[in-house]
C-alpha atoms as a PDB file:
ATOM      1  CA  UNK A   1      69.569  74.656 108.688  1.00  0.00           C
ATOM      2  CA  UNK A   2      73.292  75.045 109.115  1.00  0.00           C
ATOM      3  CA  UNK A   3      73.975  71.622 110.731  1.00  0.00           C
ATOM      4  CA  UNK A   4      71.876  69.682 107.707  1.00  0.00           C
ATOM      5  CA  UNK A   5      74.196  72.325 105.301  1.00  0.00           C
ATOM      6  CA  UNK A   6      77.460  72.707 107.067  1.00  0.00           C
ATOM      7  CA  UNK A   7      79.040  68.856 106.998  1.00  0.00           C
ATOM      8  CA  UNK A   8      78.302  69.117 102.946  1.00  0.00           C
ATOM      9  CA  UNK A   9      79.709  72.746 102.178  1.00  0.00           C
ATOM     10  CA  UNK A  10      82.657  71.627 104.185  1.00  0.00           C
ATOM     11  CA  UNK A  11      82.790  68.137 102.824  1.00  0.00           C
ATOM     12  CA  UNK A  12      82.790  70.155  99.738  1.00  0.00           C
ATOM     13  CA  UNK A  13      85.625  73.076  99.896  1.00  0.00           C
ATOM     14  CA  UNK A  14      87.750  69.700 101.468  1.00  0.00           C
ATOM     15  CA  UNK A  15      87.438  67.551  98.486  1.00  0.00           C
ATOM     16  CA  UNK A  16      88.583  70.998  96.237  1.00  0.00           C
ATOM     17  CA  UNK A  17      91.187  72.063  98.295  1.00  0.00           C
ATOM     18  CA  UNK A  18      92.493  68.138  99.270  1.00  0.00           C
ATOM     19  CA  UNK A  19      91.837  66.604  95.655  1.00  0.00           C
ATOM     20  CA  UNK A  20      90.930  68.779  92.588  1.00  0.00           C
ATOM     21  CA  UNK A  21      92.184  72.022  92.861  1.00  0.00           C
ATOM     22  CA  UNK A  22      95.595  70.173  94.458  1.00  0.00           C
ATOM     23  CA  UNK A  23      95.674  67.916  91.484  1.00  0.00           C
ATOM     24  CA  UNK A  24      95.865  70.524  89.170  1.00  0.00           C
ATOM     25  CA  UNK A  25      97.522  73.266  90.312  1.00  0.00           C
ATOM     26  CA  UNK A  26      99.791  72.221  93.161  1.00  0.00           C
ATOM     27  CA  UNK A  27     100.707  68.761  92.872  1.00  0.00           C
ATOM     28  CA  UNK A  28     102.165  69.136  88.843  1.00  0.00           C
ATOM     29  CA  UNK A  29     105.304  71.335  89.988  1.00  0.00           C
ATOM     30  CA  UNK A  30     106.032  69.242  93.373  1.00  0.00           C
ATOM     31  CA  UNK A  31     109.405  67.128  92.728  1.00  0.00           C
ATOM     32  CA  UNK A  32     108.898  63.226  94.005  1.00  0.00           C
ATOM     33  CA  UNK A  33     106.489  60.303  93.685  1.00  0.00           C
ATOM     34  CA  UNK A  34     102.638  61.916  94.369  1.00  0.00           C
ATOM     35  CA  UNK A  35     101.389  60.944  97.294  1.00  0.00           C
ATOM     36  CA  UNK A  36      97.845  59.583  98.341  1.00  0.00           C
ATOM     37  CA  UNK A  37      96.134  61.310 101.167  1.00  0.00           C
ATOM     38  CA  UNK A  38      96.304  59.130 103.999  1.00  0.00           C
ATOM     39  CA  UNK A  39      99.998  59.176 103.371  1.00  0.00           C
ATOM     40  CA  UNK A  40      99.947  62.515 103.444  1.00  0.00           C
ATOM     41  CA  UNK A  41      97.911  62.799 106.325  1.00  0.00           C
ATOM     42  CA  UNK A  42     100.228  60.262 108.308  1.00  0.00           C
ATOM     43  CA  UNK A  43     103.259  62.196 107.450  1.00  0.00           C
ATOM     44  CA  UNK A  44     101.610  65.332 108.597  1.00  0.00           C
ATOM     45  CA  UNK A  45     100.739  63.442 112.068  1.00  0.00           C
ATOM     46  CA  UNK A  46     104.190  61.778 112.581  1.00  0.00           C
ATOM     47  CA  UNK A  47     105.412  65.607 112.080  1.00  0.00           C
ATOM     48  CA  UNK A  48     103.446  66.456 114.849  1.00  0.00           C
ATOM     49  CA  UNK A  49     103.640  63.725 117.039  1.00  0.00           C
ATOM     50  CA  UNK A  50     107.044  62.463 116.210  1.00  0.00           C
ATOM     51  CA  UNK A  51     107.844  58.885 117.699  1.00  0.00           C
ATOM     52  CA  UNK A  52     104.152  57.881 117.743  1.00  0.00           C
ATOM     53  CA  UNK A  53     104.099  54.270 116.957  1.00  0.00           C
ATOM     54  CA  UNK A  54     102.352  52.469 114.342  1.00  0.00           C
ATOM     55  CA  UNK A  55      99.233  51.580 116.155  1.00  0.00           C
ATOM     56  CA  UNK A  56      98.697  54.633 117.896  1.00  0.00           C
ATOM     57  CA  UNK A  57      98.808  56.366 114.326  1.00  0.00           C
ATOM     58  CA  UNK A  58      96.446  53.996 113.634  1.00  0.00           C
ATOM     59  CA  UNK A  59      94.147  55.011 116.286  1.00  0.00           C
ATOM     60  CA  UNK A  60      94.497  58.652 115.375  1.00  0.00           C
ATOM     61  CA  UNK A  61      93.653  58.820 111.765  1.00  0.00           C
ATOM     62  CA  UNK A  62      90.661  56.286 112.368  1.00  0.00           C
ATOM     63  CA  UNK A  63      92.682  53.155 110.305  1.00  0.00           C
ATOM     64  CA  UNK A  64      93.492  49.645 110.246  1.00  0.00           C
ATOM     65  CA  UNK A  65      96.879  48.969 111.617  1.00  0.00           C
ATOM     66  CA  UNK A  66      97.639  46.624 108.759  1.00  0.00           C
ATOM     67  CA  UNK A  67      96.761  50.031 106.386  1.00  0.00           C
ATOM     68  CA  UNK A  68      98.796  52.286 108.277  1.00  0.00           C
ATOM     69  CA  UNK A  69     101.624  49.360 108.233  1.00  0.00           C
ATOM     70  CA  UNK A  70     101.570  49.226 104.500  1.00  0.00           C
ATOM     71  CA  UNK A  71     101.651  53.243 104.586  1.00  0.00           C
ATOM     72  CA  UNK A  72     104.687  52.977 106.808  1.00  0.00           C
ATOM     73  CA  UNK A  73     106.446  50.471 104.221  1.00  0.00           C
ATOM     74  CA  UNK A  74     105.840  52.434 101.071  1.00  0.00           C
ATOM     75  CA  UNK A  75     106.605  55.999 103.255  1.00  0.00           C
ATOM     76  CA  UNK A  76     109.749  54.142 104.468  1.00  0.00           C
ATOM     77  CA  UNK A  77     110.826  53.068 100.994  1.00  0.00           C
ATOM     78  CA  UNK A  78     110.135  56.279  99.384  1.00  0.00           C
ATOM     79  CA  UNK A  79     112.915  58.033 102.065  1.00  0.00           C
ATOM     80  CA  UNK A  80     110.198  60.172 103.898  1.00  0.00           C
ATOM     81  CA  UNK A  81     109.378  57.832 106.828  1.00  0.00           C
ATOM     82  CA  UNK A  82     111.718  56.375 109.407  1.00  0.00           C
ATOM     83  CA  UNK A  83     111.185  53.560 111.587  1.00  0.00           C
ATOM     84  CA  UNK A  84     113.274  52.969 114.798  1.00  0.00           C
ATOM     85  CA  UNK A  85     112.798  50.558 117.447  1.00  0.00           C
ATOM     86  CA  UNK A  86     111.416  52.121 120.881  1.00  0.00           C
ATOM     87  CA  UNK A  87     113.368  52.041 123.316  1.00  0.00           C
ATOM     88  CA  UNK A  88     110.729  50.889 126.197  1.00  0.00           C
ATOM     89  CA  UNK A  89     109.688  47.860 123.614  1.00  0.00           C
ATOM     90  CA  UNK A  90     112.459  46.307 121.606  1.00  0.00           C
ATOM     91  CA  UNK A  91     108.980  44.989 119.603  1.00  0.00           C
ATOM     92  CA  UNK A  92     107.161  48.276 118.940  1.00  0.00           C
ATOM     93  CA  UNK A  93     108.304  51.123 116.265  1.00  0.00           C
ATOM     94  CA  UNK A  94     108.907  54.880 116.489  1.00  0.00           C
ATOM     95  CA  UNK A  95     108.264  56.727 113.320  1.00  0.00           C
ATOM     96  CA  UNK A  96     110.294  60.029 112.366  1.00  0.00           C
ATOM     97  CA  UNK A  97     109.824  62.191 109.440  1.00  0.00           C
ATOM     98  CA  UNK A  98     112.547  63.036 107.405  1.00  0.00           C
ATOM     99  CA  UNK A  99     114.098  65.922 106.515  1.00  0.00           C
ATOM    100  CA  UNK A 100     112.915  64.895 103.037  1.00  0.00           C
ATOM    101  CA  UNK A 101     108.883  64.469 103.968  1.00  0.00           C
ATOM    102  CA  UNK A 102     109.375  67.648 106.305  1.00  0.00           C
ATOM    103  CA  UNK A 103     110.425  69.895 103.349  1.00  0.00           C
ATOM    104  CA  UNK A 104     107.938  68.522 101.085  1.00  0.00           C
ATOM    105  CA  UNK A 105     105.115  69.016 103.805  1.00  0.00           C
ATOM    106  CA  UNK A 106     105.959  72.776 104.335  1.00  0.00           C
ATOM    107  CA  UNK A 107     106.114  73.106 100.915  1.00  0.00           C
ATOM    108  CA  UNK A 108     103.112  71.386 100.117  1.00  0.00           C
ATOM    109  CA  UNK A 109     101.482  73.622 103.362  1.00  0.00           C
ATOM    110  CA  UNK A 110     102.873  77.279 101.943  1.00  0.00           C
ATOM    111  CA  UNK A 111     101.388  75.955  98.320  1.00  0.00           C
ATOM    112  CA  UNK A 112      98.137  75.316  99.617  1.00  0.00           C
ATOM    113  CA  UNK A 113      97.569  78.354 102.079  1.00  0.00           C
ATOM    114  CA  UNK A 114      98.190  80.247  99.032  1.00  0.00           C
ATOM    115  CA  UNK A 115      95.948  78.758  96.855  1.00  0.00           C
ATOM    116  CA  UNK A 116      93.054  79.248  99.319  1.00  0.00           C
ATOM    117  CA  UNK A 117      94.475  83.008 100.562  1.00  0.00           C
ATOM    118  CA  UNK A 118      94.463  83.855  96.380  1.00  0.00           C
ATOM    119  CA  UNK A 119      90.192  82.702  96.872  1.00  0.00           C
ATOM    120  CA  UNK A 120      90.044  84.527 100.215  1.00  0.00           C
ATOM    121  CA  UNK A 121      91.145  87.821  98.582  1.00  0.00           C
ATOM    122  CA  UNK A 122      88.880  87.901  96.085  1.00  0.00           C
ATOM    123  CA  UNK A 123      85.566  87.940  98.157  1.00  0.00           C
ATOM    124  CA  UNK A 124      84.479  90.928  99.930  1.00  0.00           C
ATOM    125  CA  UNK A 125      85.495  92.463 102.800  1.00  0.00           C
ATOM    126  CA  UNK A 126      82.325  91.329 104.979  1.00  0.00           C
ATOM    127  CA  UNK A 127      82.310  88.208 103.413  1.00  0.00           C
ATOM    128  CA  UNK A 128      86.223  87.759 105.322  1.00  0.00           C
ATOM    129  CA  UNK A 129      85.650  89.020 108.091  1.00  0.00           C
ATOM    130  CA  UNK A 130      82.581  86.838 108.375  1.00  0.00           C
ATOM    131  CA  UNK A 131      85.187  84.210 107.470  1.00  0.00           C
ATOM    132  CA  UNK A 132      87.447  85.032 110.305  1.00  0.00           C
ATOM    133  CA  UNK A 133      84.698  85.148 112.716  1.00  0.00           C
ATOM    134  CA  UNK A 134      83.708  82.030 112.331  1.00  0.00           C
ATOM    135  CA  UNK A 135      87.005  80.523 112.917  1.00  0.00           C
ATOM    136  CA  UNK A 136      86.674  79.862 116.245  1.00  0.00           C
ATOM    137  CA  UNK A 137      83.101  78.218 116.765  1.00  0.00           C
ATOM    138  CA  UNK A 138      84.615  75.616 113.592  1.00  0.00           C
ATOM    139  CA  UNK A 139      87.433  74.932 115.520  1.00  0.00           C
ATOM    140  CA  UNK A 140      85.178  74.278 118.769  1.00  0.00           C
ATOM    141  CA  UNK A 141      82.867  72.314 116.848  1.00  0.00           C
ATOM    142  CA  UNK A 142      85.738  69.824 115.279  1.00  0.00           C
ATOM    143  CA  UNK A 143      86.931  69.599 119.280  1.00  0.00           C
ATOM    144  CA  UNK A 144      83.791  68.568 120.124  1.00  0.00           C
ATOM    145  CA  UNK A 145      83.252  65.591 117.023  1.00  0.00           C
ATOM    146  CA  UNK A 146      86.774  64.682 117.417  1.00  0.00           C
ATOM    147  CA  UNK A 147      86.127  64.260 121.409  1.00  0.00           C
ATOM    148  CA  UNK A 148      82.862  62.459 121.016  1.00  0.00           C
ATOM    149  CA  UNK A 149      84.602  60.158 117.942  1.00  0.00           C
ATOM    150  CA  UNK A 150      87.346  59.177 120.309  1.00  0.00           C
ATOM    151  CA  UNK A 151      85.026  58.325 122.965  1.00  0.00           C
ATOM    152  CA  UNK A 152      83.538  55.724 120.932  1.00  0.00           C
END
């Protein structure tokens, strides 16, 4: 029962919190062009991983490397992405955040926390700490997917 139901509930709080709750209550008070979520989602792994290079990015968030090249561009020319050459290949690319994208993404990250924290608080106290249990066996099971996915 809970792995025919768990990939839709999640699939389901993902598309509120990532798309129609953000929409309408975070995104409308965020200064800048909006962004789409893989460019979101490759600003939040250059933060991470910064100097990864275009194809590796690629490799990590499961995407074409023409896609993530065209990301790159529009990231680059928006002031939130920047691309320098790598110093072991004169013909690959290092990508750095700016200070720019790395404000917006904390921002973006307290503003979202909060929205979700605001739903947290209103359930009941077993129904959080059954929450907070579970924390740890989701986090082993998206090792596991992500492991067997990059396997592949």
């Amino acid at each position: 029962m809970v792995a025919e139901e768990l990939p839709g509930l999640l699939a389901g709080i993902h598309r509120l919190v990532r798309r129609r709750l953000v929409r309408r209550r975070l995104r409308r008070d965020l200064p800048g062009p909006r962004l789409r979520g893989a460019e979101v989602e490759l600003l939040r792994l250059v933060a991470a991983r910064p100097g990864i290079g275009v194809s590796a990015a690629a490799k990590e968030l499961y995407l074409a490397g023409n896609s993530v090249s065209t990301l790159v561009n529009k990231l680059t020319a928006a002031g939130l992405l920047h691309r320098e050459t790598s110093d072991a290949d004169r013909r690959s690319a290092r990508l750095l955040i700016t200070p720019q994208a790395e404000a917006r993404l904390g921002d973006w990250e307290l503003r979202r926390a909060a929205l979700v924290r605001d739903h947290i608080v209103r359930l009941g106290d077993d129904d959080r700490a059954a929450l907070a249990a579970a924390l740890p066996a989701l986090q082993r099971l998206a090792d596991g997917l992500r492991e067997e996915m990059e396997g592949t």
